[in-house]
C-alpha atoms as a PDB file:
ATOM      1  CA  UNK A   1      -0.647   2.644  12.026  1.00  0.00           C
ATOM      2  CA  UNK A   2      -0.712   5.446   9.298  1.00  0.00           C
ATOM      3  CA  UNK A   3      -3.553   3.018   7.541  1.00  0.00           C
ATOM      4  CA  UNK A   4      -5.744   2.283  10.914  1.00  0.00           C
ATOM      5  CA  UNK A   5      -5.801   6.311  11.523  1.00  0.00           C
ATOM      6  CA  UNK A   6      -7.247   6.910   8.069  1.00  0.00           C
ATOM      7  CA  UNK A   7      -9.438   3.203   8.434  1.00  0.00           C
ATOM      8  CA  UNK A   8     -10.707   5.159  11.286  1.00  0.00           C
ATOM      9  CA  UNK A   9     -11.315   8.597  10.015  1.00  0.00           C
ATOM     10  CA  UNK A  10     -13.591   6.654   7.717  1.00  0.00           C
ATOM     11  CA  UNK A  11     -15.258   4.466  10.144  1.00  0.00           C
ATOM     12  CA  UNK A  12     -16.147   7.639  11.866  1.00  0.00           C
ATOM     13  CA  UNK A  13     -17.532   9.024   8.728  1.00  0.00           C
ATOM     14  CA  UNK A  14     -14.969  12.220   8.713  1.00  0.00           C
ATOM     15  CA  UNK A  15     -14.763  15.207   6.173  1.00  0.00           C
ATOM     16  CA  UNK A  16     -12.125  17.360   4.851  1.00  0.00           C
ATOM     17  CA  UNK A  17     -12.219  19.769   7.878  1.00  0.00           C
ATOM     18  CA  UNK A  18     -13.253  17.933  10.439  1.00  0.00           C
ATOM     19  CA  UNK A  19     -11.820  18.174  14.041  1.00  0.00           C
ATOM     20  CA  UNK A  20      -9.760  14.776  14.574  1.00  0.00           C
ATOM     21  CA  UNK A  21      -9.455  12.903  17.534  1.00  0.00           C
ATOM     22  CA  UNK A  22      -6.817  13.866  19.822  1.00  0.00           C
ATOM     23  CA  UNK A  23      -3.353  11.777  19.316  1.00  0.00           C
ATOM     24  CA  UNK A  24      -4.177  10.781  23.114  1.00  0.00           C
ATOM     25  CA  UNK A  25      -7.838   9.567  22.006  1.00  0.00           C
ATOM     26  CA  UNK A  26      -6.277   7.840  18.466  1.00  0.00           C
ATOM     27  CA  UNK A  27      -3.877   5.790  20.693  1.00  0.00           C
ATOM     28  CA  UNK A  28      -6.803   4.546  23.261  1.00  0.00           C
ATOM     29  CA  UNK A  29      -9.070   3.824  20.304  1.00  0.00           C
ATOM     30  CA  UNK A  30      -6.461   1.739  18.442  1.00  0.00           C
ATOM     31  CA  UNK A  31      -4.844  -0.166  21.256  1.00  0.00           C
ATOM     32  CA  UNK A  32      -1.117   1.909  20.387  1.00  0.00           C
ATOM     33  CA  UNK A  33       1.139   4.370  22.302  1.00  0.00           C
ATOM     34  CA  UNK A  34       0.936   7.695  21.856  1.00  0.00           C
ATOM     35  CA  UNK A  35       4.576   8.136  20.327  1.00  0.00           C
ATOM     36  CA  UNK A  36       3.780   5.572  17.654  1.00  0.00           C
ATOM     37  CA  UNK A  37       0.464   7.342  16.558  1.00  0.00           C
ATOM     38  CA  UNK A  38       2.796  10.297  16.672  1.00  0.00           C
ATOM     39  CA  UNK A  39       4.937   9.042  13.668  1.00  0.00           C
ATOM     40  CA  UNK A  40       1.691   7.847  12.031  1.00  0.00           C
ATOM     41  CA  UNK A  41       0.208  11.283  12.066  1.00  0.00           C
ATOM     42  CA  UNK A  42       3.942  12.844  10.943  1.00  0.00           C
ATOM     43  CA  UNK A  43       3.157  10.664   7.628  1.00  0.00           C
ATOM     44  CA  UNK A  44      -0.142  11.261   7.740  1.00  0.00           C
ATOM     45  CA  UNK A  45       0.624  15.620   7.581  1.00  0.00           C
ATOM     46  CA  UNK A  46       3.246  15.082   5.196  1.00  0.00           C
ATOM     47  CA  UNK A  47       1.361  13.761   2.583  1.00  0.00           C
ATOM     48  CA  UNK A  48      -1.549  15.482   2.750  1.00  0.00           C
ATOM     49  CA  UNK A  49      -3.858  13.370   4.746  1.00  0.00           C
ATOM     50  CA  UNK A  50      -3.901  15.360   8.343  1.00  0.00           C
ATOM     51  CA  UNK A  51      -3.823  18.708   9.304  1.00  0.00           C
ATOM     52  CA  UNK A  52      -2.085  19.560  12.182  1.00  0.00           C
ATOM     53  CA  UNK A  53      -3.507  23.182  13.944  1.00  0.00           C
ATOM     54  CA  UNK A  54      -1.054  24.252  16.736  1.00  0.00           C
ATOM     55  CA  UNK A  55      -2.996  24.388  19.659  1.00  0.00           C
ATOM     56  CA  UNK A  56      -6.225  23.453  18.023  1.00  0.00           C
ATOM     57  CA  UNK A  57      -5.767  19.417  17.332  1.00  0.00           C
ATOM     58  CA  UNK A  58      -5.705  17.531  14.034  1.00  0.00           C
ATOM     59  CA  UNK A  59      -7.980  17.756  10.698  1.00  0.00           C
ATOM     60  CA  UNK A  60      -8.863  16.077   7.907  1.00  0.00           C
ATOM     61  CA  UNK A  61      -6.980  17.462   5.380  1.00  0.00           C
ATOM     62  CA  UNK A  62      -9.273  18.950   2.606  1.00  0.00           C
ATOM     63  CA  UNK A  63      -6.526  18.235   0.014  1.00  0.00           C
ATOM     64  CA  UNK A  64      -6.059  15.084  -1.709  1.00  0.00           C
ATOM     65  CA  UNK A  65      -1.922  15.019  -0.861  1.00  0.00           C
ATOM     66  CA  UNK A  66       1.198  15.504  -2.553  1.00  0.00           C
ATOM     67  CA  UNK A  67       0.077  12.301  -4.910  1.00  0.00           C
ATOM     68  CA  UNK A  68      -3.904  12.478  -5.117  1.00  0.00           C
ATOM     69  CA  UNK A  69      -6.408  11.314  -7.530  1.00  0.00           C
ATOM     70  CA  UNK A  70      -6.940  15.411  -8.565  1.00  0.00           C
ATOM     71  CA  UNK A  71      -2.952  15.165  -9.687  1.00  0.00           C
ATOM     72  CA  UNK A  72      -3.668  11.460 -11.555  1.00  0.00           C
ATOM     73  CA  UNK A  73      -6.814  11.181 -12.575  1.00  0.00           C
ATOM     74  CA  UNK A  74      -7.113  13.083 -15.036  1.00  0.00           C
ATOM     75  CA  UNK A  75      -4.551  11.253 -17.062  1.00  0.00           C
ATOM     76  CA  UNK A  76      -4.576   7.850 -16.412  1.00  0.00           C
ATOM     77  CA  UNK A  77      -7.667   6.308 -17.770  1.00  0.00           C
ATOM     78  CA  UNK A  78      -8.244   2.330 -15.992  1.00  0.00           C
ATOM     79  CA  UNK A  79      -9.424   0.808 -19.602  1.00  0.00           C
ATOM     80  CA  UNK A  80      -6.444   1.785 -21.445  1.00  0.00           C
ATOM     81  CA  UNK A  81      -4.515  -1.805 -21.152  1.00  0.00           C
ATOM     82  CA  UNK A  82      -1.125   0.655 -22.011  1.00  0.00           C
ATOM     83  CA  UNK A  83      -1.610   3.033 -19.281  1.00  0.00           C
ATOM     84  CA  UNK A  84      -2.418  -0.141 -17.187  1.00  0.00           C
ATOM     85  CA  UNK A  85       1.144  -1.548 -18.077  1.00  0.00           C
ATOM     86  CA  UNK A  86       2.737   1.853 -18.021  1.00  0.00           C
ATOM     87  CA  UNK A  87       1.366   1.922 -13.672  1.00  0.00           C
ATOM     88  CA  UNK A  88       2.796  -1.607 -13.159  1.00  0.00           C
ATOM     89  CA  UNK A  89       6.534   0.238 -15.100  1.00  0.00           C
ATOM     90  CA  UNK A  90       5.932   2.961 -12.087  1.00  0.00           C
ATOM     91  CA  UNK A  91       5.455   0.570  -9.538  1.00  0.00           C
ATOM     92  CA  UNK A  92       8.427  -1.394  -9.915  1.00  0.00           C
ATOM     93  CA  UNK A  93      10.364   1.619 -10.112  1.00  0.00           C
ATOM     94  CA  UNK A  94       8.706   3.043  -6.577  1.00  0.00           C
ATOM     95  CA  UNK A  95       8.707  -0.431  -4.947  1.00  0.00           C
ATOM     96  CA  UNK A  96      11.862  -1.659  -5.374  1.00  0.00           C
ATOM     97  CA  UNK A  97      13.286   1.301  -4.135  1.00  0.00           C
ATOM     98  CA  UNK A  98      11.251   1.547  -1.297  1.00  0.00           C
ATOM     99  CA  UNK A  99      12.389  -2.017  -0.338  1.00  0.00           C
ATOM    100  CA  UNK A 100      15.931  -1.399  -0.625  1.00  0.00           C
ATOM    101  CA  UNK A 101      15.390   1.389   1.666  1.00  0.00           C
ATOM    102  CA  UNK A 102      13.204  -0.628   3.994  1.00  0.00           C
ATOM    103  CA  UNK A 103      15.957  -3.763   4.111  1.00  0.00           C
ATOM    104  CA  UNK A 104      18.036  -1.055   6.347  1.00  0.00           C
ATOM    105  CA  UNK A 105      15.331   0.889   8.028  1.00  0.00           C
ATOM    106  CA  UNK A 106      12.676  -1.230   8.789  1.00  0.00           C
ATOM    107  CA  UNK A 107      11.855  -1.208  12.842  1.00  0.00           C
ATOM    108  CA  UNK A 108      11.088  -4.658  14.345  1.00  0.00           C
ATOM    109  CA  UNK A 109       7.459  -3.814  15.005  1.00  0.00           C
ATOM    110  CA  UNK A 110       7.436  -2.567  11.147  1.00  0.00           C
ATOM    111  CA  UNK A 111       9.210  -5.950  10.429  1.00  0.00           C
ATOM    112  CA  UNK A 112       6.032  -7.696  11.968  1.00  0.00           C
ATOM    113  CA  UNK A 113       3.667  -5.856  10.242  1.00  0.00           C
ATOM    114  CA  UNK A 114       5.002  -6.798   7.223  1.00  0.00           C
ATOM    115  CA  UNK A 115       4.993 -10.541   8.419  1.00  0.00           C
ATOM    116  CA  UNK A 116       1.758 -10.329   9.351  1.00  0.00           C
ATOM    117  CA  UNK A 117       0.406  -8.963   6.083  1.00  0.00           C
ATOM    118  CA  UNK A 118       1.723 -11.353   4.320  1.00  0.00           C
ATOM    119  CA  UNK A 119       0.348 -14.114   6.355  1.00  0.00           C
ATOM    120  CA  UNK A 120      -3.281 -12.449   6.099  1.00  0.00           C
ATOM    121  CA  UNK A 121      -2.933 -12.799   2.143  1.00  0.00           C
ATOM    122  CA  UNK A 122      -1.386 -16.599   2.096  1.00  0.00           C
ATOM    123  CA  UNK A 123      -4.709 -16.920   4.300  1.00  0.00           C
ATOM    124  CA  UNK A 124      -6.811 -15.253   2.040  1.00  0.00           C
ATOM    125  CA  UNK A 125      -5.361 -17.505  -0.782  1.00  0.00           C
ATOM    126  CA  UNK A 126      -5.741 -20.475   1.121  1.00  0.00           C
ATOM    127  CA  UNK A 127      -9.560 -19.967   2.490  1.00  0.00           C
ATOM    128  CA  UNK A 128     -10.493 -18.638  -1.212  1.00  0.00           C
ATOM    129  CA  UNK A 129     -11.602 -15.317   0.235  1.00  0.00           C
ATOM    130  CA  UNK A 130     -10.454 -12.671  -2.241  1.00  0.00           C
ATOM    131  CA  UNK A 131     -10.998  -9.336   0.221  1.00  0.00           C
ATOM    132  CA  UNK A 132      -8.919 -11.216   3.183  1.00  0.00           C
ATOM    133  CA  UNK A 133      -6.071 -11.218   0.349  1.00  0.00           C
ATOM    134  CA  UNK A 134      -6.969  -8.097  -1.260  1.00  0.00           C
ATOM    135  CA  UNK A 135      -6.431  -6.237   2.408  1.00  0.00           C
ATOM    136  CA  UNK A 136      -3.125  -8.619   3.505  1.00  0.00           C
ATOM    137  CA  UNK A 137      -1.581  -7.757  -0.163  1.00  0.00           C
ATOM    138  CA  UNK A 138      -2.318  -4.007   0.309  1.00  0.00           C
ATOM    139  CA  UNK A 139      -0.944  -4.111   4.055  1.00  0.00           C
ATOM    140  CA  UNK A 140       2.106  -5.865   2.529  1.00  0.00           C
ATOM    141  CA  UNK A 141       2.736  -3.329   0.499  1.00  0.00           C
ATOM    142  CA  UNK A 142       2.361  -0.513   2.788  1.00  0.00           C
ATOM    143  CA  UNK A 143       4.292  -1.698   5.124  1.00  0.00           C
ATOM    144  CA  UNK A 144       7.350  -1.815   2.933  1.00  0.00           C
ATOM    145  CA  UNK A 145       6.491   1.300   2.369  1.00  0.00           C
ATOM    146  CA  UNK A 146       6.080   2.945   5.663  1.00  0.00           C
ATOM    147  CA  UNK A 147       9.400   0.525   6.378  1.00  0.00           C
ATOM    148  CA  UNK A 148      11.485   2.490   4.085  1.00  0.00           C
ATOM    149  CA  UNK A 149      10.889   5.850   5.991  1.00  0.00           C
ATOM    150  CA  UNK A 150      10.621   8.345   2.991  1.00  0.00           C
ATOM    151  CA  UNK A 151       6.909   9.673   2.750  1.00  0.00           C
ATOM    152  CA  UNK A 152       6.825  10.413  -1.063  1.00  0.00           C
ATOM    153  CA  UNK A 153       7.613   6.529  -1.475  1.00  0.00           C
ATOM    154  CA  UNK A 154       4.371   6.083   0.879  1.00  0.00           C
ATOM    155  CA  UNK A 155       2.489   8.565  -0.730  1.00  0.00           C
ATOM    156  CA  UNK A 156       3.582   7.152  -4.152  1.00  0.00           C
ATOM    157  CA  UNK A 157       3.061   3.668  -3.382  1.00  0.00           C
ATOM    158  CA  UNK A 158      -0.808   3.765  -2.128  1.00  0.00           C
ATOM    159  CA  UNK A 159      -1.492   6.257  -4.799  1.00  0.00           C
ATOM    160  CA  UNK A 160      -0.702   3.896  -7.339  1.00  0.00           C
ATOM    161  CA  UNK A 161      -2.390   0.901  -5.788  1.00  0.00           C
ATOM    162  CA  UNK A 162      -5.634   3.315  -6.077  1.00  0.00           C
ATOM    163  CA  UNK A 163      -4.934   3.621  -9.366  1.00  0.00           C
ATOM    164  CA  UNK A 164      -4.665  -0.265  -9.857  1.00  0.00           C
ATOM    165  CA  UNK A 165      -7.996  -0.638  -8.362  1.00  0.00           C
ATOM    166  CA  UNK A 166      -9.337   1.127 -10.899  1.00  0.00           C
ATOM    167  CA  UNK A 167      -8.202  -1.442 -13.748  1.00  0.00           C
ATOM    168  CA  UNK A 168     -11.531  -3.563 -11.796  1.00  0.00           C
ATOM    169  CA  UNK A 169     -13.373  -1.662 -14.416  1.00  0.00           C
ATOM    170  CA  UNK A 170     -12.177  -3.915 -17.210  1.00  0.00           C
ATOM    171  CA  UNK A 171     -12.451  -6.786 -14.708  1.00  0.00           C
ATOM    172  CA  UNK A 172      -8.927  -7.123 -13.706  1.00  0.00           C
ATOM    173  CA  UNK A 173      -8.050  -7.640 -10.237  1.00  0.00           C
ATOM    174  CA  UNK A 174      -4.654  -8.393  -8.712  1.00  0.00           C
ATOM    175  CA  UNK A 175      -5.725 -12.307  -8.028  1.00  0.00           C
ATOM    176  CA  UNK A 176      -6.382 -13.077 -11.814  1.00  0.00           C
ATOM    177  CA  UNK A 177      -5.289 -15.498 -13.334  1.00  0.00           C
ATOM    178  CA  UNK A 178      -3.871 -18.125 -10.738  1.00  0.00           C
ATOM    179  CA  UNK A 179      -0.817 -15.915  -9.448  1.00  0.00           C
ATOM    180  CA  UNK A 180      -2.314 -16.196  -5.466  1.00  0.00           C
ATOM    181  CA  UNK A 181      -0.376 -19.331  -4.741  1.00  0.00           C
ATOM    182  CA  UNK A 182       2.819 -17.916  -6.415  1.00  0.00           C
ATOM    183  CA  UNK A 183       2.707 -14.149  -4.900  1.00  0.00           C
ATOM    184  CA  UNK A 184       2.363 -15.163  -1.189  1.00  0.00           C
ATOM    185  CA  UNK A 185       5.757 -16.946  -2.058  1.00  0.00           C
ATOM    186  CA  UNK A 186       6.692 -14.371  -3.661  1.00  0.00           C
ATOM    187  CA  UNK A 187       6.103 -11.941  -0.983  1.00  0.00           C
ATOM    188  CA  UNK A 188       7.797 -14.600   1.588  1.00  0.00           C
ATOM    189  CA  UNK A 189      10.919 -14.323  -0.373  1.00  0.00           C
ATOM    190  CA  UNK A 190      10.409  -9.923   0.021  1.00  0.00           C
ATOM    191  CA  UNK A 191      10.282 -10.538   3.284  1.00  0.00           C
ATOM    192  CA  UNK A 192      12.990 -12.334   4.292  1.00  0.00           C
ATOM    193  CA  UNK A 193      15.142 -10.329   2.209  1.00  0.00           C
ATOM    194  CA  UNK A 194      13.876  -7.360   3.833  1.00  0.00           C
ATOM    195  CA  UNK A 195      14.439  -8.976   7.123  1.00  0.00           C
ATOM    196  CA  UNK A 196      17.770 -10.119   6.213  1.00  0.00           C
ATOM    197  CA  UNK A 197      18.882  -6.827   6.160  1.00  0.00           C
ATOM    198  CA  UNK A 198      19.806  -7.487   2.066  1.00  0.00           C
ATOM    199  CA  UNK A 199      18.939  -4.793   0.066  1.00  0.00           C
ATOM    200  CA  UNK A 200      19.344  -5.629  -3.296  1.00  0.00           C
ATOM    201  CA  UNK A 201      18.205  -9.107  -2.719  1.00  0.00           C
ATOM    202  CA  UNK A 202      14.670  -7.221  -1.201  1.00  0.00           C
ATOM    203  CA  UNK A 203      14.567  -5.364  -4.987  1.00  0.00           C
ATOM    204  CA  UNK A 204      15.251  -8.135  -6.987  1.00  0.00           C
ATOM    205  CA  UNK A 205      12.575  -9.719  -5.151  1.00  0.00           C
ATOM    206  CA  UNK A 206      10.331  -7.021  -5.393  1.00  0.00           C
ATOM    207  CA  UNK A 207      10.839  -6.674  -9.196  1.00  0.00           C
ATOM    208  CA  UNK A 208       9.629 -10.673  -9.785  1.00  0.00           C
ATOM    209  CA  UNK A 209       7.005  -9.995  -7.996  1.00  0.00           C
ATOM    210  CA  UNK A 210       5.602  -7.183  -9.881  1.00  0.00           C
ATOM    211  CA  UNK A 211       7.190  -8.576 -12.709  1.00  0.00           C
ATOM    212  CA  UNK A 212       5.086 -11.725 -12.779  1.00  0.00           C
ATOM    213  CA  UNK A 213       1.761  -9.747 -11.836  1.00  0.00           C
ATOM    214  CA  UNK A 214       1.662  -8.054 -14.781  1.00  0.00           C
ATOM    215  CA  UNK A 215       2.411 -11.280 -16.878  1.00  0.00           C
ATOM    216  CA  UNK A 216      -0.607 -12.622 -15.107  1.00  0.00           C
ATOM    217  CA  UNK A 217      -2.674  -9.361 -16.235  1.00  0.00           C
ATOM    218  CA  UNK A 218      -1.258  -9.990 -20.206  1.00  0.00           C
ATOM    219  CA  UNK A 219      -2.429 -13.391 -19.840  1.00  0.00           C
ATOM    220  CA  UNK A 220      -5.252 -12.846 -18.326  1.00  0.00           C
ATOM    221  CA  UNK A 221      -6.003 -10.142 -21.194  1.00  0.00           C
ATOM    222  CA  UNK A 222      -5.140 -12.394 -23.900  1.00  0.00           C
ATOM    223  CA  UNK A 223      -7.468 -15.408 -22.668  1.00  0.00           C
ATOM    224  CA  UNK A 224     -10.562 -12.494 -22.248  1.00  0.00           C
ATOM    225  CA  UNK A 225      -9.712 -10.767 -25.734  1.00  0.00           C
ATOM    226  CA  UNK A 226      -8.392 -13.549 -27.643  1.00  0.00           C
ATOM    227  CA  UNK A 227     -10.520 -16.970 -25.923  1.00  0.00           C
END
């Protein structure tokens, strides 16, 4: 939900400082209840994203939050295949432990979300349309996130994502290389862990997964630099 409010924000072509809809309004205009846009905009505040005014409504925060590209940017640099490696090294620190976590927090409606994410990126794979699996693999990972119930791990976790967007610059993208078929199954076997209620079977998971992503970025650096 924390995604659709700032999906939203966008669509609606909001600025840092602009007046929000009411949590009443966000819930009508995204088909939710108003206590689960409630928790979405508690995420939302705590990392940076919302402003809430008592008495006055919510804002679009006019900082970038606790993790934002002002804090990042200015070290990591997208074409440095090292710093590229070093992100992937972060993320499988931040993502397995927000897995564990979300094996013993997750909600049943967070539990679907997950599901469904990773059923909009087999579909992607499987219809060869690379933004259907670009968006299910970023809701996939989200979820977990938002499943574990820590906000730094959120804020962590689609901070570095960003970041990994940025490698596009050197022509990399997280479907090189012929990993598709192999990361929906890999995210199956997250899931189920995570469903499973097994915690250290989620991070193992989690770890091959991010494990054999960034083999598929060597390799797919080796074929471009090497033929």
């Amino acid at each position: 939900m924390a995604e659709q409010i700032l999906q939203l924000i966008a669509e609606l072509g909001l600025r840092p400082g602009d007046r929000m809809p009411t949590e009443n309004e966000l819930a009508t205009q995204l088909g939710s209840s108003r206590t689960v846009v409630r928790e979405a905009v508690k995420i939302l505040s705590a990392i940076g994203r919302v402003r809430a005014q008592k008495g006055r409504g919510l804002y679009v925060s006019d900082d970038d939050g606790m993790l934002g590209s002002g804090r990042w940017g200015g070290f990591f640099h997208p074409t440095d295949l090292d710093h590229v490696y070093m992100l992937f090294e972060f993320r499988r620190v931040q993502e397995t432990a927000a897995s564990r976590l979300a094996a013993t927090r997750a909600t049943p409606a967070e539990l679907r979300t997950i599901e469904t994410a990773a059923e909009t990126c087999r579909q992607g794979h499987l219809t060869g349309q690379s933004a259907l699996f670009d968006r299910g693999d970023d809701d996939f990972h989200l979820g977990i996130a938002t499943a574990s119930h820590n906000s730094f791990l959120v804020a962590s976790v689609r901070e570095a994502r960003r970041l990994q967007y940025q490698s596009a610059a050197i022509g990399l993208h997280g479907t090189v290389g012929g990993h598709a078929q192999e990361a929906t199954e890999e995210h199956a076997a997250i899931y189920q862990a995570i469903r499973d209620g097994d915690p250290e079977a989620a991070a193992r998971a989690t770890a091959v997964h991010l494990d054999n992503t960034l083999e598929d970025y060597r390799r797919e650096i080796q074929r471009r630099v090497f033929g």
